[in-house]
PDB file of N, CA and C in Angstrom:
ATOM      1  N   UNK A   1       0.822  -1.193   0.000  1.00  0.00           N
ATOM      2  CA  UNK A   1       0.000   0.000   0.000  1.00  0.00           C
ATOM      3  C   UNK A   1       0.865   1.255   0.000  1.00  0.00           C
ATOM      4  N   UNK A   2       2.260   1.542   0.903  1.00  0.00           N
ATOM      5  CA  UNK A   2       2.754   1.939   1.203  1.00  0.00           C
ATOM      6  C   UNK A   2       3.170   2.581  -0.592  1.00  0.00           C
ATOM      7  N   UNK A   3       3.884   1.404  -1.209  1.00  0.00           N
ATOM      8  CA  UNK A   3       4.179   1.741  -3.049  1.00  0.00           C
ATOM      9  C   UNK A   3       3.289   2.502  -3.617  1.00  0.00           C
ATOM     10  N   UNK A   4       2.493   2.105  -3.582  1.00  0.00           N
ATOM     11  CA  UNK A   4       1.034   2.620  -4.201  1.00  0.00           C
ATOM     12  C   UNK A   4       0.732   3.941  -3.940  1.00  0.00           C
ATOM     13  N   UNK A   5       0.874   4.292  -2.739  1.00  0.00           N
ATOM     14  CA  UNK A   5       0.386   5.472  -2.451  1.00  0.00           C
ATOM     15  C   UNK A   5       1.845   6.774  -2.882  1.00  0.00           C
ATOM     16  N   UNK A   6       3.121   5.893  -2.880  1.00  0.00           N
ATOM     17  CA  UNK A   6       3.928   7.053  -3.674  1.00  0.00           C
ATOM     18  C   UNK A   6       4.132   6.861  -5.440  1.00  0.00           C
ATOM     19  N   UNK A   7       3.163   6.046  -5.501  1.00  0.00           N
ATOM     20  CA  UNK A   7       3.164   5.821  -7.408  1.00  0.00           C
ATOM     21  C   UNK A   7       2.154   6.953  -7.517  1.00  0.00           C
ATOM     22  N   UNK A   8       0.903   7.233  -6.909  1.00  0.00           N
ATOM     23  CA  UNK A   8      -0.297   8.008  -7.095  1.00  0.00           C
ATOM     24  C   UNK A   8       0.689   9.275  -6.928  1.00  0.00           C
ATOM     25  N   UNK A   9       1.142   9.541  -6.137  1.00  0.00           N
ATOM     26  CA  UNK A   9       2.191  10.856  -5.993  1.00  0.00           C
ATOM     27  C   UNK A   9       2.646  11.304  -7.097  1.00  0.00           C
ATOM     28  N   UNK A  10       3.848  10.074  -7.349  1.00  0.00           N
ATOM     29  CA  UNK A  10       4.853  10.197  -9.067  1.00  0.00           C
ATOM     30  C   UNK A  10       3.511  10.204 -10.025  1.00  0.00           C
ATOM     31  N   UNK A  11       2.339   9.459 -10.118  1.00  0.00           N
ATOM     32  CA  UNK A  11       1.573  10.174 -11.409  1.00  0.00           C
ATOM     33  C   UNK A  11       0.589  10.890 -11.362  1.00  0.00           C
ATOM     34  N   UNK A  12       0.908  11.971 -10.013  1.00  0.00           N
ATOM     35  CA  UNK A  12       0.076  13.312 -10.298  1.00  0.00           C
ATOM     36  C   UNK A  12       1.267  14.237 -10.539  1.00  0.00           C
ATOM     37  N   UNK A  13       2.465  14.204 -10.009  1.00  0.00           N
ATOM     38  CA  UNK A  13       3.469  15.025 -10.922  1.00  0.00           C
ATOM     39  C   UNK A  13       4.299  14.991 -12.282  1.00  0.00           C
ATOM     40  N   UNK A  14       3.741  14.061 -12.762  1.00  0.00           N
ATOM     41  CA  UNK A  14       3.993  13.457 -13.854  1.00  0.00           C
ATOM     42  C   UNK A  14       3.069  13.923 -14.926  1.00  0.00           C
ATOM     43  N   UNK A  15       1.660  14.225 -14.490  1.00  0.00           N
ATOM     44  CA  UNK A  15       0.524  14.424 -15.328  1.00  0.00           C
ATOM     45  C   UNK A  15       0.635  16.142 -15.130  1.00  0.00           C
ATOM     46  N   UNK A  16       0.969  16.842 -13.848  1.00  0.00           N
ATOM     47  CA  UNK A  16       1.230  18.413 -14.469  1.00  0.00           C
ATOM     48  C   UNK A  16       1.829  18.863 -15.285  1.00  0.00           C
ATOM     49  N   UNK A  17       3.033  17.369 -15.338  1.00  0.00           N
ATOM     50  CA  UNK A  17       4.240  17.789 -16.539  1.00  0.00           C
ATOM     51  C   UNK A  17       4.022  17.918 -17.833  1.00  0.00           C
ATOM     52  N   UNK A  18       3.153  17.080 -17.684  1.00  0.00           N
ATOM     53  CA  UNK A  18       2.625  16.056 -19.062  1.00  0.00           C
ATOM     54  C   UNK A  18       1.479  17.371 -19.855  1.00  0.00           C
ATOM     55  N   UNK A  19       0.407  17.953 -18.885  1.00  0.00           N
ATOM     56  CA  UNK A  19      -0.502  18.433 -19.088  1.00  0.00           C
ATOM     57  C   UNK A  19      -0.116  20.205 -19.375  1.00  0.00           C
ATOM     58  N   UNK A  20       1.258  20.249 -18.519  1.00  0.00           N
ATOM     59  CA  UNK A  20       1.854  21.629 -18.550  1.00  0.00           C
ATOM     60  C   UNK A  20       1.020  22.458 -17.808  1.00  0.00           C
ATOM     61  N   UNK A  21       0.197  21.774 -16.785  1.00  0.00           N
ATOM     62  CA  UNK A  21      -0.285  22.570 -15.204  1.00  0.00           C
ATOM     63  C   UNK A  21       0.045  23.294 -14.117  1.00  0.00           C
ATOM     64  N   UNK A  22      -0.158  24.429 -14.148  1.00  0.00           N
ATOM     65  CA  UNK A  22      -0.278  25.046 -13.173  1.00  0.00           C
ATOM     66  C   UNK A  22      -0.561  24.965 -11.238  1.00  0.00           C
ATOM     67  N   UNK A  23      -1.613  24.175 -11.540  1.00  0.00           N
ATOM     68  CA  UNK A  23      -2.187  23.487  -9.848  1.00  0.00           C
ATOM     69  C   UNK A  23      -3.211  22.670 -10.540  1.00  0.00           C
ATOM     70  N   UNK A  24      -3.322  22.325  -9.283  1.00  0.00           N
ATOM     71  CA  UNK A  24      -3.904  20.607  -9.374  1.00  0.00           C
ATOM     72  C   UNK A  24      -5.017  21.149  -8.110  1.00  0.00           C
ATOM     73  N   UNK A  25      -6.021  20.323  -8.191  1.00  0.00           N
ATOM     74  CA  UNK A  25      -7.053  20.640  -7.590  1.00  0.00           C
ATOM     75  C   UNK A  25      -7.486  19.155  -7.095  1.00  0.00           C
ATOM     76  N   UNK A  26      -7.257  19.044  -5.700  1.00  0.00           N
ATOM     77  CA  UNK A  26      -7.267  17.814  -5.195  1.00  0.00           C
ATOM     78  C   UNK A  26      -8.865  17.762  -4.527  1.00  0.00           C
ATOM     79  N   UNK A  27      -9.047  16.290  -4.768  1.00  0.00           N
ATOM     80  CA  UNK A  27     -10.633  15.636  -4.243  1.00  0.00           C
ATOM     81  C   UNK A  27     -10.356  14.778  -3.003  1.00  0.00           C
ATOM     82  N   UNK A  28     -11.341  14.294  -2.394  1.00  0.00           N
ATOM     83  CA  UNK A  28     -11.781  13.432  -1.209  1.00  0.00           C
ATOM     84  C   UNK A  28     -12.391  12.257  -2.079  1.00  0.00           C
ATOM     85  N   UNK A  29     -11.731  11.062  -1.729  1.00  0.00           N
ATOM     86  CA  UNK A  29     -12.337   9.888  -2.097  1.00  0.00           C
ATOM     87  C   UNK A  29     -13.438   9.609  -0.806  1.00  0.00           C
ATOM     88  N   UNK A  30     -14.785   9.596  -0.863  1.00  0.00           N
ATOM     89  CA  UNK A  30     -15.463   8.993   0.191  1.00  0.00           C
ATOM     90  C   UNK A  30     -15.500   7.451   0.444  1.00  0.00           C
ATOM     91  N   UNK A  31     -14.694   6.902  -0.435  1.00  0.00           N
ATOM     92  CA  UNK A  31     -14.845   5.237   0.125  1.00  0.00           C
ATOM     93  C   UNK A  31     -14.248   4.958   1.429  1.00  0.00           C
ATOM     94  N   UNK A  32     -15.263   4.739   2.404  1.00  0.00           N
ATOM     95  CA  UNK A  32     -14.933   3.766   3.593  1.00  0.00           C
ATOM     96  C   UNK A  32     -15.367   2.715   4.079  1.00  0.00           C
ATOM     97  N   UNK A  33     -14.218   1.725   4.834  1.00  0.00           N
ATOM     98  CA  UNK A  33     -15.300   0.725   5.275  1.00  0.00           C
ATOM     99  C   UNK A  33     -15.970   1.029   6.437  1.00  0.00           C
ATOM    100  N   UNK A  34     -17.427   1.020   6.615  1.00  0.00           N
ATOM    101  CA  UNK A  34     -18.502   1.207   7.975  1.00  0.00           C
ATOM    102  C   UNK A  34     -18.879   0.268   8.507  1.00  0.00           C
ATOM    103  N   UNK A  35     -18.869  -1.121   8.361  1.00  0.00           N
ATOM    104  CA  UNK A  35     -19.156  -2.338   8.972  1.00  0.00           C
ATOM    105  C   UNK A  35     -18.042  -2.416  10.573  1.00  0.00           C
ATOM    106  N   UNK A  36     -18.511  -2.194  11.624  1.00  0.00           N
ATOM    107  CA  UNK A  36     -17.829  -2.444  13.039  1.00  0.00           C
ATOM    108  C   UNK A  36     -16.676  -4.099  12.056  1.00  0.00           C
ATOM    109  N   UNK A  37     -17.133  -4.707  11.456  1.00  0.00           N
ATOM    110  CA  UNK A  37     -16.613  -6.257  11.244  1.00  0.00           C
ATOM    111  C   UNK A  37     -15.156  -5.749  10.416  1.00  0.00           C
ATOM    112  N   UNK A  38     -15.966  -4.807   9.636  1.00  0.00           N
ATOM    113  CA  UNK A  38     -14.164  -3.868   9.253  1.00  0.00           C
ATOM    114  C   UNK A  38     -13.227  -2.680   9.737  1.00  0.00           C
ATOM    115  N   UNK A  39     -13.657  -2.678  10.835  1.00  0.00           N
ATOM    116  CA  UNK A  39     -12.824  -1.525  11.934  1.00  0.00           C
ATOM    117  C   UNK A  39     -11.100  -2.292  11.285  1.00  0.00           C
ATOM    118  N   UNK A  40     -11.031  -3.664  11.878  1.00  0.00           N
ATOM    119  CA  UNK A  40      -9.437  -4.148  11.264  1.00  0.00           C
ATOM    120  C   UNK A  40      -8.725  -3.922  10.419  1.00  0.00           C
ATOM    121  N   UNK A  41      -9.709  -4.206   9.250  1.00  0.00           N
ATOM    122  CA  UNK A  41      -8.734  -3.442   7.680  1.00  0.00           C
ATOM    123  C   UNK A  41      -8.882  -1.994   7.624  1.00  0.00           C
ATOM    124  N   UNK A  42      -9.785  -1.268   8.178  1.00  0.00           N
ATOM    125  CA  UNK A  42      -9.742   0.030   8.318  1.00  0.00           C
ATOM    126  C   UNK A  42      -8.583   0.643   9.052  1.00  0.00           C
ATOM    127  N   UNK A  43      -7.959   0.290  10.384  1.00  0.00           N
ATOM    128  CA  UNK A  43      -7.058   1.016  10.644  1.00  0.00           C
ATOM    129  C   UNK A  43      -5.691   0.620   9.367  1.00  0.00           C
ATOM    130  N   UNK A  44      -5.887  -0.734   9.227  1.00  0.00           N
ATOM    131  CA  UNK A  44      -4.401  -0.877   8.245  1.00  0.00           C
ATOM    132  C   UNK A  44      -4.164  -0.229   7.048  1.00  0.00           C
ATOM    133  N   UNK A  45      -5.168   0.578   6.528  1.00  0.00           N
ATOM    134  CA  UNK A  45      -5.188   1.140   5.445  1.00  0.00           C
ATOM    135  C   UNK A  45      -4.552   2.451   4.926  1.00  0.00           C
ATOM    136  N   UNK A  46      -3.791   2.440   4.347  1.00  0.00           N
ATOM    137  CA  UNK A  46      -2.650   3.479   4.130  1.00  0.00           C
ATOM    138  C   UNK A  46      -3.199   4.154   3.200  1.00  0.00           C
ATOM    139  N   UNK A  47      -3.180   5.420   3.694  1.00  0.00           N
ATOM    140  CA  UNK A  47      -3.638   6.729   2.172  1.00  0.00           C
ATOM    141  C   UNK A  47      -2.606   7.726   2.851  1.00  0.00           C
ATOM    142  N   UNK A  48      -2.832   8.811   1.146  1.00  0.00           N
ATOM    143  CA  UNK A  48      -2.273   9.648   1.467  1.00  0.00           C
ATOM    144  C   UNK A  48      -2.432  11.079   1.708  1.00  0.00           C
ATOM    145  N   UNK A  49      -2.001  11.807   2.588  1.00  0.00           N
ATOM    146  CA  UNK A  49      -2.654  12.942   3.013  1.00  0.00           C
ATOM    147  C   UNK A  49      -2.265  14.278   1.621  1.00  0.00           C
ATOM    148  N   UNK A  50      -3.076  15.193   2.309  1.00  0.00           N
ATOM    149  CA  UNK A  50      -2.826  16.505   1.387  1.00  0.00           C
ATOM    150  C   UNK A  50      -1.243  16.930   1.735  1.00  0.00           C
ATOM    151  N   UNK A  51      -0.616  16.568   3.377  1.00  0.00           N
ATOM    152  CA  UNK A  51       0.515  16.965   3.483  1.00  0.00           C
ATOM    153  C   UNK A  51       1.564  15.782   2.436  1.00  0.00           C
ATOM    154  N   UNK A  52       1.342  14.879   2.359  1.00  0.00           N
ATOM    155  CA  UNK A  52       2.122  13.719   1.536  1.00  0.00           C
ATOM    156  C   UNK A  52       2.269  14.387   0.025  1.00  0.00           C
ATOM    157  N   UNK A  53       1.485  14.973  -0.499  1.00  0.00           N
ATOM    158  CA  UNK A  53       1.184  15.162  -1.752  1.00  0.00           C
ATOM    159  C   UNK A  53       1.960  16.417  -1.797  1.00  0.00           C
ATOM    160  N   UNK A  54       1.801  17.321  -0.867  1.00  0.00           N
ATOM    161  CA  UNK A  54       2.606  18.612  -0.789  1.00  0.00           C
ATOM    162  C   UNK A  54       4.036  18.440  -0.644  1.00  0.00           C
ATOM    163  N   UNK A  55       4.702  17.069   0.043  1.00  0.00           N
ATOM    164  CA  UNK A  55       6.003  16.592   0.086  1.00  0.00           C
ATOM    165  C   UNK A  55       6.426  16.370  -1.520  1.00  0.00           C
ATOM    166  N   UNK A  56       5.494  15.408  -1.933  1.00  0.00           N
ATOM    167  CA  UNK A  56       6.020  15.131  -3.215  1.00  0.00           C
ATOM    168  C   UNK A  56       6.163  15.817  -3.948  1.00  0.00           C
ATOM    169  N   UNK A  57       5.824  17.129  -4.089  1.00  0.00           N
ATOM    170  CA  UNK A  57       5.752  17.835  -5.447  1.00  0.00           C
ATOM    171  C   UNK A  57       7.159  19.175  -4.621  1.00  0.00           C
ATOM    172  N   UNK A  58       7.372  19.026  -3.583  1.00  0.00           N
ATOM    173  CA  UNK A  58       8.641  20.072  -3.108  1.00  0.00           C
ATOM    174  C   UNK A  58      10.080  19.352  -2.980  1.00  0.00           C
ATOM    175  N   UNK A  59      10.074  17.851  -3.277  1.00  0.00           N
ATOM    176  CA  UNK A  59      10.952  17.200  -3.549  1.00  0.00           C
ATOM    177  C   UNK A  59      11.274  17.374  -4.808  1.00  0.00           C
TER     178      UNK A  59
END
């Protein structure tokens, strides 16, 4: 998950390059799990924040 979430990074700075963008206008995915039966995979679940995304693009 951990990969994943810095591949989504590399191809949103990849696509300003690509697109020759200015800013990027970031969304909220609402998918969660709400079942009490998935509290477990819910904490293990790795995303990435608006601060993660702000790392990647000042690197």
């Amino acid at each position: 998950m951990k990969k994943a979430c810095e591949g989504k990074i590399k191809l949103l700075i990849e696509a300003t390059k690509l697109y020759e963008a200015n800013y990027i206008i970031p969304f909220a995915s609402h998918f969660r799990l709400w079942q009490p039966e998935h509290e477990h995979y819910l904490k293990s679940i790795i995303t990435n924040s608006i601060d993660d995304i702000l790392i990647g693009f000042t690197e």
